[in-house]
C-alpha atoms as a PDB file:
ATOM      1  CA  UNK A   1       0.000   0.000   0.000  1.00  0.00           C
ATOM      2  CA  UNK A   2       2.474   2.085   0.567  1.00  0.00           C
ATOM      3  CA  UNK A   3       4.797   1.701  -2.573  1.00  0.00           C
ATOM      4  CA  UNK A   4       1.762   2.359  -4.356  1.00  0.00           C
ATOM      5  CA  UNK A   5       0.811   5.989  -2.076  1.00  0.00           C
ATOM      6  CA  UNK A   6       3.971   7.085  -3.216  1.00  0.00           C
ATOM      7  CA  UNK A   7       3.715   5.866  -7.221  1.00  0.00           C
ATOM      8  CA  UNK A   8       0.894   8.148  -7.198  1.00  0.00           C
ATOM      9  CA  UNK A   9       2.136  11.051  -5.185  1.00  0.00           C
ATOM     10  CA  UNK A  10       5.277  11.183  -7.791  1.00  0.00           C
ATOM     11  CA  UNK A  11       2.902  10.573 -10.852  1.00  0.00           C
ATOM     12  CA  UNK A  12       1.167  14.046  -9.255  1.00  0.00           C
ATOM     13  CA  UNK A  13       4.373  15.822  -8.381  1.00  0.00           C
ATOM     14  CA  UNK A  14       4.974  15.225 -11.907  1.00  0.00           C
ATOM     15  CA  UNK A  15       2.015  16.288 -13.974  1.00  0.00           C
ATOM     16  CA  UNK A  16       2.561  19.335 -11.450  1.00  0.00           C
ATOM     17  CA  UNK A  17       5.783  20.078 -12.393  1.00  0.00           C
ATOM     18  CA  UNK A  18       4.459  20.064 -16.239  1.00  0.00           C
ATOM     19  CA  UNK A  19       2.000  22.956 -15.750  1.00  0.00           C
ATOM     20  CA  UNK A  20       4.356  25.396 -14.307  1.00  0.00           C
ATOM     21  CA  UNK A  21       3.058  28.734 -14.588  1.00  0.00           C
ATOM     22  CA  UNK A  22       4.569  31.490 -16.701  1.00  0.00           C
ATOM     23  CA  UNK A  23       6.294  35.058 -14.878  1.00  0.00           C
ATOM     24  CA  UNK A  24       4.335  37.727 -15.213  1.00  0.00           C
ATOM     25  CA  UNK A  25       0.847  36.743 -16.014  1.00  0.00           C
ATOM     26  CA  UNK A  26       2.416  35.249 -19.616  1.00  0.00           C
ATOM     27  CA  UNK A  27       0.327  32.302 -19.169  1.00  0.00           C
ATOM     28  CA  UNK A  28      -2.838  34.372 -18.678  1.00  0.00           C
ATOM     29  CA  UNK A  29      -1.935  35.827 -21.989  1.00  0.00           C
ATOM     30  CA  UNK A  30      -1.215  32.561 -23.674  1.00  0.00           C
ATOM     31  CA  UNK A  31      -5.137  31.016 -22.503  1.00  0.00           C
ATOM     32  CA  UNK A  32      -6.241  34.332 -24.107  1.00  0.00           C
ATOM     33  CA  UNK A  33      -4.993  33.212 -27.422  1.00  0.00           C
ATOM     34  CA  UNK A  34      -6.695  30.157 -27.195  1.00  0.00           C
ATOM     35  CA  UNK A  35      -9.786  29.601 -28.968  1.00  0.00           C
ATOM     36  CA  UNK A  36     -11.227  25.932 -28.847  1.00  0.00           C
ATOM     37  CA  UNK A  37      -8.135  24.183 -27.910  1.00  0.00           C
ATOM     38  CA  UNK A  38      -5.839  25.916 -30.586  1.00  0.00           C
ATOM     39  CA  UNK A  39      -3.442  28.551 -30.243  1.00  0.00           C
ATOM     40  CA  UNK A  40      -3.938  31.791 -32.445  1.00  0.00           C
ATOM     41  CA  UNK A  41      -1.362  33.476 -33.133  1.00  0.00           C
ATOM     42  CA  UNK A  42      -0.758  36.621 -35.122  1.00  0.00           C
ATOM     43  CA  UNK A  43       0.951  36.574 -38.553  1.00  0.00           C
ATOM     44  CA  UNK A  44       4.704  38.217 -38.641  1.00  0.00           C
ATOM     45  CA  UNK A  45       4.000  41.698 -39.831  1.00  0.00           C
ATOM     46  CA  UNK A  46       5.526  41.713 -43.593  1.00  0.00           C
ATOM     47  CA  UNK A  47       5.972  45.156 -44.630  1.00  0.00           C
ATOM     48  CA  UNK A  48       3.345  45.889 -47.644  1.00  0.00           C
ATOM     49  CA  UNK A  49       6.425  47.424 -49.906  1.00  0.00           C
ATOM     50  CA  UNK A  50       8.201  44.177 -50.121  1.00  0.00           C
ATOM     51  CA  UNK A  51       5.244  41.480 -50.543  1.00  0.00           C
ATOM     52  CA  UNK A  52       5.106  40.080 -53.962  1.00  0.00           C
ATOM     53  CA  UNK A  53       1.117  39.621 -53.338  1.00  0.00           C
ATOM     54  CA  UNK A  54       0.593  43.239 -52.214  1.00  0.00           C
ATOM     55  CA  UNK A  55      -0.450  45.967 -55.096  1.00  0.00           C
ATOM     56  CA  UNK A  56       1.972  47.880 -53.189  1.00  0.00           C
ATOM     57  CA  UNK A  57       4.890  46.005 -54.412  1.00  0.00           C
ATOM     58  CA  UNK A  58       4.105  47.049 -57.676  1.00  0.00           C
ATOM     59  CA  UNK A  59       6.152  50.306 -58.479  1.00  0.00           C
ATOM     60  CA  UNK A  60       5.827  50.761 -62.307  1.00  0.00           C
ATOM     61  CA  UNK A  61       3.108  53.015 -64.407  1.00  0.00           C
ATOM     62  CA  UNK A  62       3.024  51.826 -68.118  1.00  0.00           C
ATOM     63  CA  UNK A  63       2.093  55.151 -71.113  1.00  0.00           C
ATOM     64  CA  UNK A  64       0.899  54.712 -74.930  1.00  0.00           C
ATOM     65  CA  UNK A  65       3.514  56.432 -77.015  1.00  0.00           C
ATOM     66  CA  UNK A  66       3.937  59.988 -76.957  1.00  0.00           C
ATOM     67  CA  UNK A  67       1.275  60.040 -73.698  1.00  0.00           C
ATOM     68  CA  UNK A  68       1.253  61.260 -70.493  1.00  0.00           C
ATOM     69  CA  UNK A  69      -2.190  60.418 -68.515  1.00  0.00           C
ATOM     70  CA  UNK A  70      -2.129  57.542 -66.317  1.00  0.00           C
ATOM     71  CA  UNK A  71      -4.287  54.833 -68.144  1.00  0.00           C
ATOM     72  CA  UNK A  72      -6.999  53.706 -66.002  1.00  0.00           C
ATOM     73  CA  UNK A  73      -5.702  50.096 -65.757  1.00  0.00           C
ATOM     74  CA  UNK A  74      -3.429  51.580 -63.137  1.00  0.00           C
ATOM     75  CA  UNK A  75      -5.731  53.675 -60.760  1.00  0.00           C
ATOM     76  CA  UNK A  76      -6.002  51.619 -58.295  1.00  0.00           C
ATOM     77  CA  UNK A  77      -2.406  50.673 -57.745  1.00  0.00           C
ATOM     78  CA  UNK A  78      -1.188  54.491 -58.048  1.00  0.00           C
ATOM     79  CA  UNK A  79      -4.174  55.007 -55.698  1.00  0.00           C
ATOM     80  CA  UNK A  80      -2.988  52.324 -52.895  1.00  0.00           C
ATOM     81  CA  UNK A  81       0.742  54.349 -53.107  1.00  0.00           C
ATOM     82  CA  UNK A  82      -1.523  57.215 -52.264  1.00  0.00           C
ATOM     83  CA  UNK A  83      -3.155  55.887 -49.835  1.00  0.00           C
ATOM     84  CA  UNK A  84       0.123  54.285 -47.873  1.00  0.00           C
ATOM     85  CA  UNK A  85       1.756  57.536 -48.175  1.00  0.00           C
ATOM     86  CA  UNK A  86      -1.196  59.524 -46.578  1.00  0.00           C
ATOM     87  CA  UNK A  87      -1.472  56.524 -43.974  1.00  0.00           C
ATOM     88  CA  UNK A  88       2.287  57.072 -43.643  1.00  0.00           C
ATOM     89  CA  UNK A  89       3.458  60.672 -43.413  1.00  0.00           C
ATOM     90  CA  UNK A  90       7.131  60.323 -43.330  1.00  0.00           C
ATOM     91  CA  UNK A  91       7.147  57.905 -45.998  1.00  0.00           C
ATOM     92  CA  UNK A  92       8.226  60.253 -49.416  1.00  0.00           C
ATOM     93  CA  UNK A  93       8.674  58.652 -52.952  1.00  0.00           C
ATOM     94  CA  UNK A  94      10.343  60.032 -55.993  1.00  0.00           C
ATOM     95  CA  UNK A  95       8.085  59.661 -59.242  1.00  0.00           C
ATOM     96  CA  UNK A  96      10.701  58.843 -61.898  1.00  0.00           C
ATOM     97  CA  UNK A  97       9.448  59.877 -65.519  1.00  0.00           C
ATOM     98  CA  UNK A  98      10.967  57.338 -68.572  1.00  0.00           C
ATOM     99  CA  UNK A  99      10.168  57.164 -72.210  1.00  0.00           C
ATOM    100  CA  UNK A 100      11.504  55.350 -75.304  1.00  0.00           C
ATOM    101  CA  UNK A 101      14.610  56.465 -77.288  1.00  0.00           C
ATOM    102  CA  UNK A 102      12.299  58.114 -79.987  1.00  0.00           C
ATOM    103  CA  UNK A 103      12.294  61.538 -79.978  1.00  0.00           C
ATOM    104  CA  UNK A 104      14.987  64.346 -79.437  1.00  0.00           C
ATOM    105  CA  UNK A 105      16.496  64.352 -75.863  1.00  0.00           C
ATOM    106  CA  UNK A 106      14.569  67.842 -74.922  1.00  0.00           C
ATOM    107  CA  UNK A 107      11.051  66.353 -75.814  1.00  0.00           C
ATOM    108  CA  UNK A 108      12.271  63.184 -74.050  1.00  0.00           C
ATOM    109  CA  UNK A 109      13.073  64.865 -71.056  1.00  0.00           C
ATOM    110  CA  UNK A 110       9.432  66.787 -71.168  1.00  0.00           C
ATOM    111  CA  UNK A 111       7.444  64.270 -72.178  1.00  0.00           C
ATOM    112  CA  UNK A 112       9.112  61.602 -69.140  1.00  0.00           C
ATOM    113  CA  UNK A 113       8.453  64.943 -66.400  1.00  0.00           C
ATOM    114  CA  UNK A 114       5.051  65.257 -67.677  1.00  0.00           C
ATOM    115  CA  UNK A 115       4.433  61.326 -67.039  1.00  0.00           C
ATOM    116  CA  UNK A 116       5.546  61.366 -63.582  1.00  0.00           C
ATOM    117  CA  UNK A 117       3.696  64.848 -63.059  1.00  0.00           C
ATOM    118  CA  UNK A 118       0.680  63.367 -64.620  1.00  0.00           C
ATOM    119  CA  UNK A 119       0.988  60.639 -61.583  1.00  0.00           C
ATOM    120  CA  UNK A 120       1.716  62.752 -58.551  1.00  0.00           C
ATOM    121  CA  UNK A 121      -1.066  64.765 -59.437  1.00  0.00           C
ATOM    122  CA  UNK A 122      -3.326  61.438 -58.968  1.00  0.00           C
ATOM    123  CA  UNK A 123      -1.789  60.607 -55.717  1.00  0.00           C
ATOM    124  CA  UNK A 124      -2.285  64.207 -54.594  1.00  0.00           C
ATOM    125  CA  UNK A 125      -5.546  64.869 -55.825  1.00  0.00           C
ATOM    126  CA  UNK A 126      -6.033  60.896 -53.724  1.00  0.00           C
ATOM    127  CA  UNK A 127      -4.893  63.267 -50.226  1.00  0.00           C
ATOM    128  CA  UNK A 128      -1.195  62.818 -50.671  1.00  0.00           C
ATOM    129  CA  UNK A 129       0.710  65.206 -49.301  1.00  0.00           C
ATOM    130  CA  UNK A 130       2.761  67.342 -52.101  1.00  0.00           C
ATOM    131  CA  UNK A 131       6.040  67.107 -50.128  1.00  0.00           C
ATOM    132  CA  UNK A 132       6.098  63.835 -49.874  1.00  0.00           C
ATOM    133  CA  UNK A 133       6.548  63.418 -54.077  1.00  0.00           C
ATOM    134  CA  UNK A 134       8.972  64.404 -55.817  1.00  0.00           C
ATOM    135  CA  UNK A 135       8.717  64.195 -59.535  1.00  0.00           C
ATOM    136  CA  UNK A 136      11.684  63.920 -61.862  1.00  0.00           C
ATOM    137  CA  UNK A 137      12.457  63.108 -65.781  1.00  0.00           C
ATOM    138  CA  UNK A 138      15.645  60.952 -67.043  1.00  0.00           C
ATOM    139  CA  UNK A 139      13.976  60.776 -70.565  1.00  0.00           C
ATOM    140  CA  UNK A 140      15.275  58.256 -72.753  1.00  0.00           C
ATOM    141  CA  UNK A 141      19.157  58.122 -70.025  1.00  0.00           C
ATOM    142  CA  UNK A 142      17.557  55.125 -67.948  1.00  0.00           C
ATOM    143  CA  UNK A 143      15.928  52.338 -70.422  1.00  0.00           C
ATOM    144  CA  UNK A 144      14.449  49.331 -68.576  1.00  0.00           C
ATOM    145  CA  UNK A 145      14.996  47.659 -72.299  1.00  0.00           C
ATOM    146  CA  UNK A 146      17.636  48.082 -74.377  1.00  0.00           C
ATOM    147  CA  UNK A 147      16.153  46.903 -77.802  1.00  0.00           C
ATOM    148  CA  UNK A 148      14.915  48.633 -80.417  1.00  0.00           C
ATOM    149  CA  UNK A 149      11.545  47.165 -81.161  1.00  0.00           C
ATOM    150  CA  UNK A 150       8.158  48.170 -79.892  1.00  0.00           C
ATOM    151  CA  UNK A 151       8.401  45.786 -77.272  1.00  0.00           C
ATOM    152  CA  UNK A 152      11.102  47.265 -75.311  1.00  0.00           C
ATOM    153  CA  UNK A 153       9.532  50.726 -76.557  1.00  0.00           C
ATOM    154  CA  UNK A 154       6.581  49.836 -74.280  1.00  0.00           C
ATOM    155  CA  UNK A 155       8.687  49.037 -71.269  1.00  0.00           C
ATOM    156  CA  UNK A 156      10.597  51.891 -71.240  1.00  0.00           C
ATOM    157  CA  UNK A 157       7.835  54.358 -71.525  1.00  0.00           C
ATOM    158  CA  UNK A 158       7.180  53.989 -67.960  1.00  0.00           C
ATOM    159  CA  UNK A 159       7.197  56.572 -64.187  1.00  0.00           C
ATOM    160  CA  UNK A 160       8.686  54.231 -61.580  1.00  0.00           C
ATOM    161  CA  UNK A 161       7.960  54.763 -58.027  1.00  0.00           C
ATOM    162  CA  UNK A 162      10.610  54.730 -55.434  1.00  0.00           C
ATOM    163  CA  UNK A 163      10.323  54.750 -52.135  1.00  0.00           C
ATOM    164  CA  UNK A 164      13.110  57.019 -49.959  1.00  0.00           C
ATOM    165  CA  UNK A 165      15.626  54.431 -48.658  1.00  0.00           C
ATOM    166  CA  UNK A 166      15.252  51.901 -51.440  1.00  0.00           C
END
């Protein structure tokens, strides 16, 4: 009888010693997470900018040839920079106006300025702050493509949005 008392008083000394309690009311916390029997936990915080599946990760605004207003295909993305950089009022970009190699280097250099004014005036017209945006033309100097077809015509007609720090 006794040998057996004393099995169960270790068997109980041990399931005890299994439950120990968290410092500082952490195991409160922990049963507050639970929600029938499984933990919930919240997601690591992945900054919007960098996600491949976020709109915001997209940082490129596509023109016809010899245009300037932002098709409407990418509203919604220029809008959800807008809305970020409201959201986020130390955040500041620099619109960067492109175009193709056709042209002379003077209309080149107008035509990419008027692109990436064309898109700050979105975002501010959206409730972005003007001094957040800066808006600058490299022309034809900063081809995404280097051919000479229409296809890499298309991609270089472009106003690429960088964020400060990238």
């Amino acid at each position: 009888m006794r040998k057996i008392l004393c099995f169960v008083l270790l068997a109980l000394l041990a399931a005890c010693a299994n439950k120990a309690t968290k410092p500082d009311g952490e195991g409160a916390q922990a049963n507050k997470n639970t929600i029938s029997g499984e933990n919930v936990t919240s997601a690591p915080t992945i900054n919007p900018l960098i996600d491949p599946t976020n709109i915001l990760s997209k940082r490129s605004v596509y023109f016809e040839f010899d245009e300037y207003v932002v098709n409407d295909k990418y509203n919604s993305m220029v809008l959800s920079h807008a809305r970020y950089l409201r959201d986020n009022s130390n955040a500041k970009i620099r619109l960067e106006g492109n175009t193709d190699e056709r042209g002379s280097r003077e209309y080149n250099i107008a035509l990419g300025q008027r692109r990436a004014d064309s898109v700050k005036k979105v975002m501010t017209l959206a409730g972005t702050q003007e001094h957040q945006i800066e808006s600058v033309s490299y022309g034809e100097e900063k081809p995404r493509a280097v051919g000479h077809d229409e296809a890499s015509w298309a991609e270089n007609r472009r106003v690429d949005i960088r964020y400060e720090g990238e």
